[in-house]
Protein backbone atom coordinates (compact mmCIF):
# COMPACT_ATOMS: atom_id res chain seq x y z
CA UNK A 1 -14.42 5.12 -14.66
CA UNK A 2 -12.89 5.07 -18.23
CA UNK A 3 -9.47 6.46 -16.25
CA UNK A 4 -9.71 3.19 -13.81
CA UNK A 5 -10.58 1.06 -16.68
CA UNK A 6 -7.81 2.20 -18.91
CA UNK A 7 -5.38 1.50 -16.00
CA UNK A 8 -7.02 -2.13 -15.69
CA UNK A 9 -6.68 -3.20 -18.91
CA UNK A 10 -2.74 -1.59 -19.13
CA UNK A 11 -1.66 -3.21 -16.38
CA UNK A 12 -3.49 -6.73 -18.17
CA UNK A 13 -1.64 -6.47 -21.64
CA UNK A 14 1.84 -5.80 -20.25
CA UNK A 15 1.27 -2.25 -21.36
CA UNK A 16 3.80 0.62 -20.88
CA UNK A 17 0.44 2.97 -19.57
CA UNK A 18 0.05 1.09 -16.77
CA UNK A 19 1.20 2.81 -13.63
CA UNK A 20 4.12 1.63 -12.10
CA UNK A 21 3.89 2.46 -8.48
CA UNK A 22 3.69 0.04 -6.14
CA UNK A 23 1.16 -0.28 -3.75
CA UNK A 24 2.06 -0.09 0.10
CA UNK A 25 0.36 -3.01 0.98
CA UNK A 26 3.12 -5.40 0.24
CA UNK A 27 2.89 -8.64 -1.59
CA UNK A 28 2.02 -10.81 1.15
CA UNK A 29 -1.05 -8.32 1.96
CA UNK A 30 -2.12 -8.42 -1.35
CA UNK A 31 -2.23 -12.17 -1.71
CA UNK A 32 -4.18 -12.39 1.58
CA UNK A 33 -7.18 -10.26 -0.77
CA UNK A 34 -6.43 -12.37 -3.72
CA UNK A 35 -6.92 -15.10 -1.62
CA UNK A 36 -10.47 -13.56 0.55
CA UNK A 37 -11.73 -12.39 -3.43
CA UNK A 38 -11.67 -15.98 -3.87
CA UNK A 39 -13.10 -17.46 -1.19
CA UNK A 40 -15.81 -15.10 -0.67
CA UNK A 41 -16.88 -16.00 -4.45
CA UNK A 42 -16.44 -12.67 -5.46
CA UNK A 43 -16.96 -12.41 -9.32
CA UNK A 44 -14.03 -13.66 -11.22
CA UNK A 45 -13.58 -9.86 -12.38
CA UNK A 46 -12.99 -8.75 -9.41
CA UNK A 47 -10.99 -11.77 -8.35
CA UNK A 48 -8.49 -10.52 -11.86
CA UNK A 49 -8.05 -6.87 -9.80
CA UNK A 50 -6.67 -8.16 -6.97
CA UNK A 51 -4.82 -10.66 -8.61
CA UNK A 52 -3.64 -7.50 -10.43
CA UNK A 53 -2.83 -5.51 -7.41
CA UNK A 54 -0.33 -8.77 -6.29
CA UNK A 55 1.60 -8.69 -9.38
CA UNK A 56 2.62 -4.95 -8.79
CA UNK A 57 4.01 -5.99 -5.76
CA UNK A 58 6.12 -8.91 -6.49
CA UNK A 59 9.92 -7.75 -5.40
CA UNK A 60 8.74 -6.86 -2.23
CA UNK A 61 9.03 -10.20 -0.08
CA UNK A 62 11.44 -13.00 -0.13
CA UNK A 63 12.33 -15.96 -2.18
CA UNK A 64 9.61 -17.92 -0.58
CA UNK A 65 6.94 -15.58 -0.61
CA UNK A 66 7.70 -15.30 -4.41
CA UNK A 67 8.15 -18.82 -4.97
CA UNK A 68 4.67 -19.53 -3.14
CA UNK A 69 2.94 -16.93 -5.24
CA UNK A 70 4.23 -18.93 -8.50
CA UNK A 71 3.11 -21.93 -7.10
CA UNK A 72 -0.46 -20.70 -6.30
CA UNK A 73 -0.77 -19.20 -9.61
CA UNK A 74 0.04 -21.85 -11.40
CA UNK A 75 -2.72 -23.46 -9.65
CA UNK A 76 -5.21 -20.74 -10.76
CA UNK A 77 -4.36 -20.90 -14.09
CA UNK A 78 -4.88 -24.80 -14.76
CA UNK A 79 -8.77 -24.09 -13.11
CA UNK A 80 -9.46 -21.56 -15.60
CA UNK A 81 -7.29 -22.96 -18.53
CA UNK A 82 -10.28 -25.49 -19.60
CA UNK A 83 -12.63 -22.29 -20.56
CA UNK A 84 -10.02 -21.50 -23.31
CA UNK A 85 -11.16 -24.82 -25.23
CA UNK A 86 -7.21 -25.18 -26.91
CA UNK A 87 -5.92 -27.65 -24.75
CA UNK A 88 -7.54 -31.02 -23.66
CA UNK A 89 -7.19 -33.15 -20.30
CA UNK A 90 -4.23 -36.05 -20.89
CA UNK A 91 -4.65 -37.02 -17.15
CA UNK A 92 -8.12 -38.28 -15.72
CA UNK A 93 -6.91 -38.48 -12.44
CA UNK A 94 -7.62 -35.09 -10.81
CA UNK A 95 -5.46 -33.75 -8.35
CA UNK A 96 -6.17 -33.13 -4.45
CA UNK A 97 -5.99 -28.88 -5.62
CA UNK A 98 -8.47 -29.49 -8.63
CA UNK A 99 -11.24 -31.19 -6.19
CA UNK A 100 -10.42 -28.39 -3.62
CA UNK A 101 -11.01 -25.73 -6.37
CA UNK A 102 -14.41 -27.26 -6.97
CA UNK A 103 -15.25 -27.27 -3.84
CA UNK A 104 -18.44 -24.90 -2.96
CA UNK A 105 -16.99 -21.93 -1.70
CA UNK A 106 -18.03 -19.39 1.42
CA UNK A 107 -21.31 -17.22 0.35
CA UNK A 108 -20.72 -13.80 -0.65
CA UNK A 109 -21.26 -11.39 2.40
CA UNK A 110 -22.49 -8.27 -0.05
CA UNK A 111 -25.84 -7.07 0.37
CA UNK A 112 -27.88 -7.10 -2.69
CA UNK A 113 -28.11 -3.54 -3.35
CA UNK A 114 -23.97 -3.57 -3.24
CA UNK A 115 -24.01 -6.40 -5.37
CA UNK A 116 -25.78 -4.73 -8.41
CA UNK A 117 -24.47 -1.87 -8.41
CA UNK A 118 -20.90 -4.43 -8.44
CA UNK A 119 -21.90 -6.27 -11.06
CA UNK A 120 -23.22 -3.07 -13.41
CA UNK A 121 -19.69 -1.94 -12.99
CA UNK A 122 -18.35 -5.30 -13.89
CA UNK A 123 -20.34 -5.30 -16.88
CA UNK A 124 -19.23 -1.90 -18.26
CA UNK A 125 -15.58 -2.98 -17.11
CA UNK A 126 -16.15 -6.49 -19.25
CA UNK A 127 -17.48 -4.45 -22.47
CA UNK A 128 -14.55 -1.51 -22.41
CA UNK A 129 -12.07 -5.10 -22.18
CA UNK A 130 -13.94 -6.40 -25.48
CA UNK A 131 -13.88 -3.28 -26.97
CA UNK A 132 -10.19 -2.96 -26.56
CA UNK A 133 -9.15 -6.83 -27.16
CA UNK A 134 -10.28 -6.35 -30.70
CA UNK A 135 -7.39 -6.55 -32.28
CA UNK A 136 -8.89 -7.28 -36.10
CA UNK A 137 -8.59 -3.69 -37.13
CA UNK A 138 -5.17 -2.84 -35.65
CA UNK A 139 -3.69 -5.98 -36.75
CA UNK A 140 -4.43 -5.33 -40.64
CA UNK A 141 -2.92 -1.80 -40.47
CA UNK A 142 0.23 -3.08 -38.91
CA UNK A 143 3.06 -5.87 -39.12
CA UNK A 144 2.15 -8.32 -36.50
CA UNK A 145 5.46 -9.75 -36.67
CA UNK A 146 6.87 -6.51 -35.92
CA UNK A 147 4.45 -5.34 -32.89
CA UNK A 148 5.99 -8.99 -30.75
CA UNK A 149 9.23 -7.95 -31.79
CA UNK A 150 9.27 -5.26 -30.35
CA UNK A 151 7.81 -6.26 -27.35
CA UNK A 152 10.21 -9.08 -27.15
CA UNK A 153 13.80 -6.71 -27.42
CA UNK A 154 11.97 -4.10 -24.96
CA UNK A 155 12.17 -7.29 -22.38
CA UNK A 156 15.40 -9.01 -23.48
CA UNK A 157 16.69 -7.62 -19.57
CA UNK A 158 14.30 -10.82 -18.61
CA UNK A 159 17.40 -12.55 -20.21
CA UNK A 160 21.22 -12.85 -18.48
CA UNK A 161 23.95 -10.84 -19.72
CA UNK A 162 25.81 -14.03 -21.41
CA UNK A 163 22.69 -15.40 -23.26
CA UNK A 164 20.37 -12.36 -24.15
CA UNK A 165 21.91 -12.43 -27.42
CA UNK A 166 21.19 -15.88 -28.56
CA UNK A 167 17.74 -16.05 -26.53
CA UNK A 168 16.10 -13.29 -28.14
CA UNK A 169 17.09 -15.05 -31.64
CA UNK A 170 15.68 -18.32 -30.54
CA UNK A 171 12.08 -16.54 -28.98
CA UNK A 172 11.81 -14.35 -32.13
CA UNK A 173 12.10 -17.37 -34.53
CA UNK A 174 9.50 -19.36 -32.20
CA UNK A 175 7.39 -17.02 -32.74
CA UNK A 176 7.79 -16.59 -35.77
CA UNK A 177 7.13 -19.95 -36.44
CA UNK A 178 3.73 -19.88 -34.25
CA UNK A 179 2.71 -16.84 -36.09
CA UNK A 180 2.85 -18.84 -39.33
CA UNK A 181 0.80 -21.48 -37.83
CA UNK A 182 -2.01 -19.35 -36.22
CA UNK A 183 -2.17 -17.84 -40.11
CA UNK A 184 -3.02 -21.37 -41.14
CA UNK A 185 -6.07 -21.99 -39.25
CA UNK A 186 -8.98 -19.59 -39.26
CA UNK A 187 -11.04 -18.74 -36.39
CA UNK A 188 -15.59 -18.04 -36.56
CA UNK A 189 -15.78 -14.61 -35.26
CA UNK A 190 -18.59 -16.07 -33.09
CA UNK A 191 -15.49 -18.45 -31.69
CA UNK A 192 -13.47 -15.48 -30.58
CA UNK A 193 -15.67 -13.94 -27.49
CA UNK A 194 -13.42 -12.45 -24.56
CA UNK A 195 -14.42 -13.76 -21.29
CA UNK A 196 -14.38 -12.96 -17.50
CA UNK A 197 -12.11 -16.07 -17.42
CA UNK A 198 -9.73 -15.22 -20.28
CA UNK A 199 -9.27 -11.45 -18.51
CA UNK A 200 -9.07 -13.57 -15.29
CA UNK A 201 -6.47 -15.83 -17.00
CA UNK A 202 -4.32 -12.94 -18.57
CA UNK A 203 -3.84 -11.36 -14.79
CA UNK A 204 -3.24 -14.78 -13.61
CA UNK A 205 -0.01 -14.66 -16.19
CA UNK A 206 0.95 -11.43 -15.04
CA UNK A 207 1.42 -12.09 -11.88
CA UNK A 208 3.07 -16.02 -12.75
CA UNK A 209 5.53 -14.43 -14.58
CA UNK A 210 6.39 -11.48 -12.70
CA UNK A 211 6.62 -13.92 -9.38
CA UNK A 212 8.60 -16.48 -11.46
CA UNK A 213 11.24 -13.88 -12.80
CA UNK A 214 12.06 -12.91 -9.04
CA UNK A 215 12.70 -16.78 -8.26
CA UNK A 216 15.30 -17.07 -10.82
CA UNK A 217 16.94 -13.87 -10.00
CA UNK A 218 17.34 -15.45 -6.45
CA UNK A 219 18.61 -18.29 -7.84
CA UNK A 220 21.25 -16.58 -9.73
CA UNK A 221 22.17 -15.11 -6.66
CA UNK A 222 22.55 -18.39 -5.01
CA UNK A 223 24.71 -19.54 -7.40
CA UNK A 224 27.20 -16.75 -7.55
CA UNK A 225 27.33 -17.68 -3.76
CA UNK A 226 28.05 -21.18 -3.94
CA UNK A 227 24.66 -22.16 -2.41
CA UNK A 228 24.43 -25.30 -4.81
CA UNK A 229 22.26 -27.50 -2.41
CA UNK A 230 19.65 -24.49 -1.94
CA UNK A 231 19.88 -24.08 -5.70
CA UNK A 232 18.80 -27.57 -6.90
CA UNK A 233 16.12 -27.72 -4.15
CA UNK A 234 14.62 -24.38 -5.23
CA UNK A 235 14.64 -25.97 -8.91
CA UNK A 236 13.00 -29.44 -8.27
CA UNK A 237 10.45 -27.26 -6.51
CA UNK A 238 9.46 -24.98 -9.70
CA UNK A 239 9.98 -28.43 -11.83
CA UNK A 240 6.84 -29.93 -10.05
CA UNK A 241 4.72 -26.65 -10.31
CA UNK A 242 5.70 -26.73 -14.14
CA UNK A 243 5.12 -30.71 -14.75
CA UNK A 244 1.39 -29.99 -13.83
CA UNK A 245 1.49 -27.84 -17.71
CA UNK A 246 1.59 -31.61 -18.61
CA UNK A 247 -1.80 -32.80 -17.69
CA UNK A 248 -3.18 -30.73 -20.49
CA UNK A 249 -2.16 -31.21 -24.55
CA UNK A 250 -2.91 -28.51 -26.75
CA UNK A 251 -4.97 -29.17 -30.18
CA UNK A 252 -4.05 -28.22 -33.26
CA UNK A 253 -0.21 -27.49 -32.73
CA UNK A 254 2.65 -30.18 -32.50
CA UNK A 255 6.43 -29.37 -31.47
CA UNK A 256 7.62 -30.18 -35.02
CA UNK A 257 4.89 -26.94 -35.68
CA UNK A 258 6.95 -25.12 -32.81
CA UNK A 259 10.87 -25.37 -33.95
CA UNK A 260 10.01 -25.07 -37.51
CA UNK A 261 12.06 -28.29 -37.73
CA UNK A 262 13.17 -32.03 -36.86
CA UNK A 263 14.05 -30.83 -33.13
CA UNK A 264 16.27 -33.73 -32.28
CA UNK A 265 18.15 -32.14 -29.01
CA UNK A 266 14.78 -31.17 -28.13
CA UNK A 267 13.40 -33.58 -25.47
CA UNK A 268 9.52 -32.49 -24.88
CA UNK A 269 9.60 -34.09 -21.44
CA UNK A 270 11.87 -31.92 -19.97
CA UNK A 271 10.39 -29.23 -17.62
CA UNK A 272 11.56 -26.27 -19.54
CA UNK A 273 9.98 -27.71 -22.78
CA UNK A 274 7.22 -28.69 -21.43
CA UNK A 275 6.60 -25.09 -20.05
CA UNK A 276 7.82 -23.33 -23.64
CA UNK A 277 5.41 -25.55 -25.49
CA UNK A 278 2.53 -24.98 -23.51
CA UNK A 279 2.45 -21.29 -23.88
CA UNK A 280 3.55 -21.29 -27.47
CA UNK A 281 0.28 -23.48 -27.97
CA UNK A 282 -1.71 -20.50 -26.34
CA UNK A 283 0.16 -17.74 -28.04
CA UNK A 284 -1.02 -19.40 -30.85
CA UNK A 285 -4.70 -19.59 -29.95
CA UNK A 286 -4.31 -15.89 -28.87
CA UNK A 287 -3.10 -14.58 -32.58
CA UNK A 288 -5.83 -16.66 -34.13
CA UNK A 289 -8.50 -15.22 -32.14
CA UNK A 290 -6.65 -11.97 -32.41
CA UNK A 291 -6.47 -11.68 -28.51
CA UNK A 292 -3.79 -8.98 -28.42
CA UNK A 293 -4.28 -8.59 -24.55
CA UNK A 294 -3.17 -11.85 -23.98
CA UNK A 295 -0.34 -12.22 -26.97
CA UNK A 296 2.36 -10.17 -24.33
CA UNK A 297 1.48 -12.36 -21.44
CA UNK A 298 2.43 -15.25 -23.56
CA UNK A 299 5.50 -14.25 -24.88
CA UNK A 300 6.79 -13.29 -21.60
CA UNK A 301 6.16 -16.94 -20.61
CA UNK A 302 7.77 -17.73 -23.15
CA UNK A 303 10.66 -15.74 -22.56
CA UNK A 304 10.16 -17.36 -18.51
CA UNK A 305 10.73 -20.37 -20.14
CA UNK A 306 13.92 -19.82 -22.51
CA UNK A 307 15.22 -18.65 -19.30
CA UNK A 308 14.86 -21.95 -17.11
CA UNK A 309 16.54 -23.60 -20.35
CA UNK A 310 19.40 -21.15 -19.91
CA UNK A 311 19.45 -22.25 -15.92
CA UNK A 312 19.55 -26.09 -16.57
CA UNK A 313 21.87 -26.48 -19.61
CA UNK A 314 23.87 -23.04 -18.68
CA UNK A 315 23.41 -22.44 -22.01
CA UNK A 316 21.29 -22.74 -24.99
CA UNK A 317 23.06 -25.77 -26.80
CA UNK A 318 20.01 -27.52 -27.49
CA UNK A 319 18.27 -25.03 -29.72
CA UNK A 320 21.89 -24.05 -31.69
CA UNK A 321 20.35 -25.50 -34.67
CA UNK A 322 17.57 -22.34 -34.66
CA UNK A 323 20.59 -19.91 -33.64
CA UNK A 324 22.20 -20.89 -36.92
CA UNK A 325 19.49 -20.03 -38.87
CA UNK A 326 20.71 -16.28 -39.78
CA UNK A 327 17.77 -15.55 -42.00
CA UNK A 328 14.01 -15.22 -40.94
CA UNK A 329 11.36 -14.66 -43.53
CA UNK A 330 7.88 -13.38 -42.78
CA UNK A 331 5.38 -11.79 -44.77
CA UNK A 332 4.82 -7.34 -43.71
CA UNK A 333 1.23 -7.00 -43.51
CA UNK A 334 1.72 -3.89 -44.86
CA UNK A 335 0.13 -1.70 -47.75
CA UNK A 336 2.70 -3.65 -49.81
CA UNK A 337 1.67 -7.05 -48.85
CA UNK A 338 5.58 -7.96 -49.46
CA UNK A 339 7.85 -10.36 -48.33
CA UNK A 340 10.37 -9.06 -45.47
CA UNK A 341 13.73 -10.91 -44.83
CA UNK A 342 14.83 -10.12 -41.40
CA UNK A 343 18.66 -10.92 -40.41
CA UNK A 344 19.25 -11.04 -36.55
């Protein structure tokens, strides 16, 4: 059990443990489960596994199975998003997928004896996840700063060729800017309880950004073949999946907060934006909670992000003025305490 559990919460943190293999179902198969877990209200655990198990399949299936899957997680995560209490409903109107989520699903089919012994394994599984999101500890004997740097050059492939350079400089100063901000605001211990939901949430990302990185490979492709028409169509598509990021506002976080200056390129309606600023406002949640499980899920949407900028503008003109800055200053939580100037 402490084997399986390991694996689980690997593959949940964007960990390098986490197997690699994928499965032989294919992708579509494993969304048909992800989609059965749900309606057969099996416990939102369990739901996260399969929802798992799909992410380790994205690549095998085609543009429109992949552009599907980041459609219908996108939809996930806005059900769940309200548990996280950091962003608040801008739109009262709820949409035809929000009433359909709330609608009274199928009754489980497991027989009571099943579903105990279930639920005792969920509970150990929940407890080893707890156990491991506490990051408290870890955090004080190590340079936070350092630990999503890291992370963030070990993924800079996520990037093209042309702009990798100048993206990883812009993500790394975003964050560093929301890592000043989480240190601003402290968080009740009793505020920062890990949930079936968060876990639930955190495989939801997975398998949002995995899906999502496959779309824009395709439409790289396209446009290396001249396939303009199919090109824009694919991109109005993932624009309306994204634009529904904007019937939620995050609290405690503005955009000013989020470029570490007056951002005057920066227009905050634009799809891309929209999309970076969301997740920055959860990454910063995550670091002040100390939710390391979910910190790599948000930088990589992050990252997702920086990339559609780099798709729209075919370059990254609008955030030169945080590529000029050649300096970034963060305090090493180290032994030292000191202050560490980091040139990029």
């Amino acid at each position: 059990d402490e084997v399986e559990f390991e694996q689980f919460f690997s593959a949940l943190s964007w960990s390098e443990k986490a197997t690699q293999r994928t499965p032989e179902l294919g992708l579509a198969g494993a969304i048909s489960l992800v989609r059965k877990s749900y309606w057969f209200s099996m416990p939102v655990i369990a739901q996260a596994h399969f929802v798992l198990l799909a992410s380790r399949c994205v690549g095998n299936g085609d543009l429109n199975l992949h552009l599907q899957v980041f459609e219908n997680a996108m939809h996930a995560y806005l059900i769940y998003l309200p548990d996280l209490g950091v962003f608040h409903r801008t739109n009262a109107v709820k949409s035809l997928f929000s009433r359909f989520a709330n609608m009274k699903l199928l009754k489980s089919c497991i027989q009571d004896a099943t579903n105990q012994k279930l639920n005792c394994q969920i509970n150990r599984l929940l407890l080893f996840c707890k156990v491991h999101c506490d990051d408290g500890r870890h955090v004080k004997e190590r340079n936070t700063f350092d630990i999503l740097v890291s992370f963030i050059e070990e993924n800079q492939h996520i990037f093209p060729e042309q702009s990798r350079q100048e993206a990883v400089i812009v993500v790394k100063k975003i964050v560093s800017n929301i890592l000043d901000c989480a240190k601003q605001k402290e968080t009740h211990e009793s505020d920062a309880n890990v949930s079936e939901e968060m876990i639930y949430l955190a495989a939801v990302l997975r398998l949002m950004g995995s899906s999502f990185l496959e779309v824009l490979r395709s439409i790289r492709e396209m446009r290396a073949a001249g396939d303009r028409h199919h090109e824009i169509h694919i991109l109005l598509r993932i624009s309306e999946t994204i634009s529904l990021l904007g019937q939620y506002e995050a609290n405690g976080l503005n955009i000013h907060d989020l470029f570490g200056m007056t951002e005057k390129s920066v227009d905050k309606e634009n799809t891309s934006v929209l999309m970076l600023f969301h997740f920055a406002s959860l990454f910063a949640l995550c670091l002040r909670m100390r939710f390391g499980f979910l910190w790599k899920a948000c930088i990589v949407m992050i990252m997702m992000a920086m990339n559609l900028v780099i798709d729209e503008d075919r370059s990254l003109s609008a955030f030169q003025f945080l590529i000029a800055s050649k300096e970034l200053a963060i305090y090493s939580i180290d032994q030292e305490d000191s202050l560490k100037v980091l040139h990029f």
